[in-house]
C-alpha atoms as a PDB file:
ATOM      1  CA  UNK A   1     -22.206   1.937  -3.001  1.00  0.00           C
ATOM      2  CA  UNK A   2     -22.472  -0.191  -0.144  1.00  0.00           C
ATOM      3  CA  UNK A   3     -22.160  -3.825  -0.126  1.00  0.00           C
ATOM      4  CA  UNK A   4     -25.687  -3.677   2.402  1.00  0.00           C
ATOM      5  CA  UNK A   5     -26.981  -1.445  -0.387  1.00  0.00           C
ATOM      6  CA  UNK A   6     -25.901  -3.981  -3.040  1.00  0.00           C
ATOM      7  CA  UNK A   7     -27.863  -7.156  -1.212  1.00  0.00           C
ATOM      8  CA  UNK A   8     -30.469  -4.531  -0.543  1.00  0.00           C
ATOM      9  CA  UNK A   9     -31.580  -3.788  -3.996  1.00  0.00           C
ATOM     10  CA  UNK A  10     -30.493  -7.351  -5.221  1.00  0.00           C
ATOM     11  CA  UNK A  11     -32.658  -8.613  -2.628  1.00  0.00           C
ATOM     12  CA  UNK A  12     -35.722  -6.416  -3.397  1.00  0.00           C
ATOM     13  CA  UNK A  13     -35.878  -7.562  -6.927  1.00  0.00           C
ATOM     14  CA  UNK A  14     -35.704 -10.666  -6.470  1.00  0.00           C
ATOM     15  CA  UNK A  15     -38.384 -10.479  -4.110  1.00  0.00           C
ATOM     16  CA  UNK A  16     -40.617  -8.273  -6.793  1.00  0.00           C
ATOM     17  CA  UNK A  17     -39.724 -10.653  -9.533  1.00  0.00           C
ATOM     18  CA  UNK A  18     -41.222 -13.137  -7.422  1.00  0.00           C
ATOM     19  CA  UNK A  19     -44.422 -10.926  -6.085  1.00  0.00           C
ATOM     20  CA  UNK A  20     -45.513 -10.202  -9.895  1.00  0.00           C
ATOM     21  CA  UNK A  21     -44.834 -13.488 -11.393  1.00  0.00           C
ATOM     22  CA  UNK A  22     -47.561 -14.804  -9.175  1.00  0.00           C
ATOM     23  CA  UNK A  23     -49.809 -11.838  -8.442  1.00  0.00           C
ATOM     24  CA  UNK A  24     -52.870 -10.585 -10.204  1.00  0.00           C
ATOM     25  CA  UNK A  25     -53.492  -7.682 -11.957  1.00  0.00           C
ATOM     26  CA  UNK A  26     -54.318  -5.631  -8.728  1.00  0.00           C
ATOM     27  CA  UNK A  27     -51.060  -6.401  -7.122  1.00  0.00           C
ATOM     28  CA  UNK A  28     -49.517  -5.324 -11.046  1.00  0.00           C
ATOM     29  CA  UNK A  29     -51.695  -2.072 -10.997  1.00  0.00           C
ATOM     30  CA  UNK A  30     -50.530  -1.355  -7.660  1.00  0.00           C
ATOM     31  CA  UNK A  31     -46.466  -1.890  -8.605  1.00  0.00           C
ATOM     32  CA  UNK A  32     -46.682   0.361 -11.524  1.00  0.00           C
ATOM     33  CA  UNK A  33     -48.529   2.998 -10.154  1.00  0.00           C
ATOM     34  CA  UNK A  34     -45.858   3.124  -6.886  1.00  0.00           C
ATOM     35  CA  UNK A  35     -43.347   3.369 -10.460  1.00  0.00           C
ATOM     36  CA  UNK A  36     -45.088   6.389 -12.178  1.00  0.00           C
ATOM     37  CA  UNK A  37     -45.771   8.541  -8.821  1.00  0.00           C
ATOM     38  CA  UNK A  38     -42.381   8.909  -8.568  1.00  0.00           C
ATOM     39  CA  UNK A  39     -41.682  10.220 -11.561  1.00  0.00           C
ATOM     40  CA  UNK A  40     -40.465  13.882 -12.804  1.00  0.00           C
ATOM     41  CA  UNK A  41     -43.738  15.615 -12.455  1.00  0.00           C
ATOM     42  CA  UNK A  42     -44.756  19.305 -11.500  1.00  0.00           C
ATOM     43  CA  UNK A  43     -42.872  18.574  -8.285  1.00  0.00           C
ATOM     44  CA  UNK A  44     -39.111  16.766  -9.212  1.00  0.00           C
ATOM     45  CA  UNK A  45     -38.587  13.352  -8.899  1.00  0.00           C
ATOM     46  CA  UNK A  46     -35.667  14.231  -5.930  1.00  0.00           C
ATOM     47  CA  UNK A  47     -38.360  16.646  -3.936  1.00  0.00           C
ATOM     48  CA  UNK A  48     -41.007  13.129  -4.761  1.00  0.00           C
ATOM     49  CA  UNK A  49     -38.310  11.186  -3.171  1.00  0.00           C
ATOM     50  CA  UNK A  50     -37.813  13.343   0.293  1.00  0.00           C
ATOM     51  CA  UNK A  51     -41.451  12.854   0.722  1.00  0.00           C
ATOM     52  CA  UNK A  52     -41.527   9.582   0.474  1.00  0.00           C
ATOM     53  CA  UNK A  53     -38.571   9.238   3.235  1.00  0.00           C
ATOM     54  CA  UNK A  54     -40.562  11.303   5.426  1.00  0.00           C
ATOM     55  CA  UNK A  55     -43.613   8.938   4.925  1.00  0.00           C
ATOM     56  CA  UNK A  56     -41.755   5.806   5.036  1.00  0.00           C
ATOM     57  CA  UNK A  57     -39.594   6.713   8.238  1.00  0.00           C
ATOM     58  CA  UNK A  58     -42.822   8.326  10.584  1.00  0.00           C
ATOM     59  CA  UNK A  59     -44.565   4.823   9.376  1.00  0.00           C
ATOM     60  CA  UNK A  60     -41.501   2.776  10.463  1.00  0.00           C
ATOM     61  CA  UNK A  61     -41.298   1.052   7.768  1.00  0.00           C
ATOM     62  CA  UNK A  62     -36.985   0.002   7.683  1.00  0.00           C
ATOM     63  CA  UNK A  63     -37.066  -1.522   3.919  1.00  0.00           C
ATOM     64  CA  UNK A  64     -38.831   1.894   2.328  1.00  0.00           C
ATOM     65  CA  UNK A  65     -36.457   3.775   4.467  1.00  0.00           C
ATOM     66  CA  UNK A  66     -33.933   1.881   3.187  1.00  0.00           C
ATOM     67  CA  UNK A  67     -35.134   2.359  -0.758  1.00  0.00           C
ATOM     68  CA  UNK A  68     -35.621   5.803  -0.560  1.00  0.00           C
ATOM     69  CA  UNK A  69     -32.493   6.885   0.968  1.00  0.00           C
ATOM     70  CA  UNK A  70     -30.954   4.869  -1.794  1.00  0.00           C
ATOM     71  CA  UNK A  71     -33.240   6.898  -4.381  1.00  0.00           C
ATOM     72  CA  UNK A  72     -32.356  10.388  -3.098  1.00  0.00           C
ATOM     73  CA  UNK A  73     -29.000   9.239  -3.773  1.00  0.00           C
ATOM     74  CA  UNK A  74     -29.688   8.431  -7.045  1.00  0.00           C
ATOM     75  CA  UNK A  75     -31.974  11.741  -7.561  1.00  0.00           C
ATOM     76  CA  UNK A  76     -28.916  14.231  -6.336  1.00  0.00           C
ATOM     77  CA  UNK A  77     -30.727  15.091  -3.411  1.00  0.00           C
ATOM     78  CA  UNK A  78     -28.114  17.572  -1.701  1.00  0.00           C
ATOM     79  CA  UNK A  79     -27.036  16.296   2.301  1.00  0.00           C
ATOM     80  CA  UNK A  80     -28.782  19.449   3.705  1.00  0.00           C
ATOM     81  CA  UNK A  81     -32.797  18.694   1.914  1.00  0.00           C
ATOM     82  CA  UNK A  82     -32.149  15.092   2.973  1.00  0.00           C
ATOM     83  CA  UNK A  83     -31.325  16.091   6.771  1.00  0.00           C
ATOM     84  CA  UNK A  84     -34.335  18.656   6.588  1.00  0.00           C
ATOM     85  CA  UNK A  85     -36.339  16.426   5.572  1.00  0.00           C
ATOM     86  CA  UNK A  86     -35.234  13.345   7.878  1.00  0.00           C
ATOM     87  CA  UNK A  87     -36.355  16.299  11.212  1.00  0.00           C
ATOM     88  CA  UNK A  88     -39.866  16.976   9.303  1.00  0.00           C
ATOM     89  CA  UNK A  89     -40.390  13.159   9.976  1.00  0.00           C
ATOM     90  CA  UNK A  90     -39.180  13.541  13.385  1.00  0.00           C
ATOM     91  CA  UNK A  91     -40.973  16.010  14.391  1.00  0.00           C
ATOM     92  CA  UNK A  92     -44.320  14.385  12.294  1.00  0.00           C
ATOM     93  CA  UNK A  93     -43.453  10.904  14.044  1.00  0.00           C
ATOM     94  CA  UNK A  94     -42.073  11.920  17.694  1.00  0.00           C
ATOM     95  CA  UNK A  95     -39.084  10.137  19.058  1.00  0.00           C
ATOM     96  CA  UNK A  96     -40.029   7.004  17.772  1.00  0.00           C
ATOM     97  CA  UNK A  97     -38.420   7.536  14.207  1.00  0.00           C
ATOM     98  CA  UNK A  98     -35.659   8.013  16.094  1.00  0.00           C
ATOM     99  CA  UNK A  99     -34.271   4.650  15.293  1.00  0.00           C
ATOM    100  CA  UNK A 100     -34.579   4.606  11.644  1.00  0.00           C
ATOM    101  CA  UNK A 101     -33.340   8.180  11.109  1.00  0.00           C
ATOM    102  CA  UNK A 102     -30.591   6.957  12.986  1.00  0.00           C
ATOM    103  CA  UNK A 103     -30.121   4.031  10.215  1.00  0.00           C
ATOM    104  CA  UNK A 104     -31.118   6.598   6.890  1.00  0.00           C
ATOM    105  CA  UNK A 105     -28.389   9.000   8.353  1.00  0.00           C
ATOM    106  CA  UNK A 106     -25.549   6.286   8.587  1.00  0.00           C
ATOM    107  CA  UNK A 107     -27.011   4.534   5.406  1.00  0.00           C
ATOM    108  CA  UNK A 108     -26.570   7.946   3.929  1.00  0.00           C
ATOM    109  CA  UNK A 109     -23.164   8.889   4.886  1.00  0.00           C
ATOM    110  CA  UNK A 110     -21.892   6.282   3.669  1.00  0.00           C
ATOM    111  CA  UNK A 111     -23.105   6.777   0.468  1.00  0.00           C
ATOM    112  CA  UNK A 112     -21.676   9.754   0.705  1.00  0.00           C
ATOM    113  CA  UNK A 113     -18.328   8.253   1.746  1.00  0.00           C
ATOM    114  CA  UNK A 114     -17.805   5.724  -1.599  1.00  0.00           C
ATOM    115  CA  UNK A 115     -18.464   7.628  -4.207  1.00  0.00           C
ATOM    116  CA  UNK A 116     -22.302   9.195  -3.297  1.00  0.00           C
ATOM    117  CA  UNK A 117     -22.851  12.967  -3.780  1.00  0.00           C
ATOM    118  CA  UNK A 118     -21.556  15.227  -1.032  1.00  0.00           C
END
């Protein structure tokens, strides 16, 4: 894994340590239900995953890129589904995802390159 990926997930739970230490049961609700939707479920939890890339990358937003390419890592998500699914956003979003699939595909490679699946 990548140092960037390292600070990345450091980073985020730090950050979510601090967000439900202080936050109210809404906020709480909200954290565990983003938990259990991504769970193994009638579709898998890798297929759950690609979605949410596709969402997070045609809405732009660079840190739930950034989580879920790290999760279809995790979830064995094969390089072919995750480049599929990276030109369903594109073609959903129009050239502006451009930048961020940019950033998922080199975030993903080099996964790939220390130690990821191929």
């Amino acid at each position: 894994m990548t140092n960037a990926a390292d600070d990345f997930r450091r980073e985020r739970e730090e950050q979510n340590e601090l967000v439900l230490s202080r936050s109210g049961k809404i906020t709480k609700r909200f954290f565990s239900l983003d938990t259990q939707v991504y769970g193994e479920g009638r579709l898998p939890g890798r297929f759950k995953e690609l979605l949410g890339l596709v969402a997070s990358t045609v809405l732009r937003c660079e840190d739930c890129v950034t989580h879920h390419v790290l999760r279809c890592n995790e979830e064995g998500v094969e390089g072919e589904e995750f480049y599929e699914a990276l030109e369903v956003a594109l073609v959903v979003g129009g050239s502006v995802v451009i930048p961020h699939y940019r950033r998922a595909a080199r975030l993903w490679e080099e996964l790939r390159g220390k130690g990821g699946r191929p």
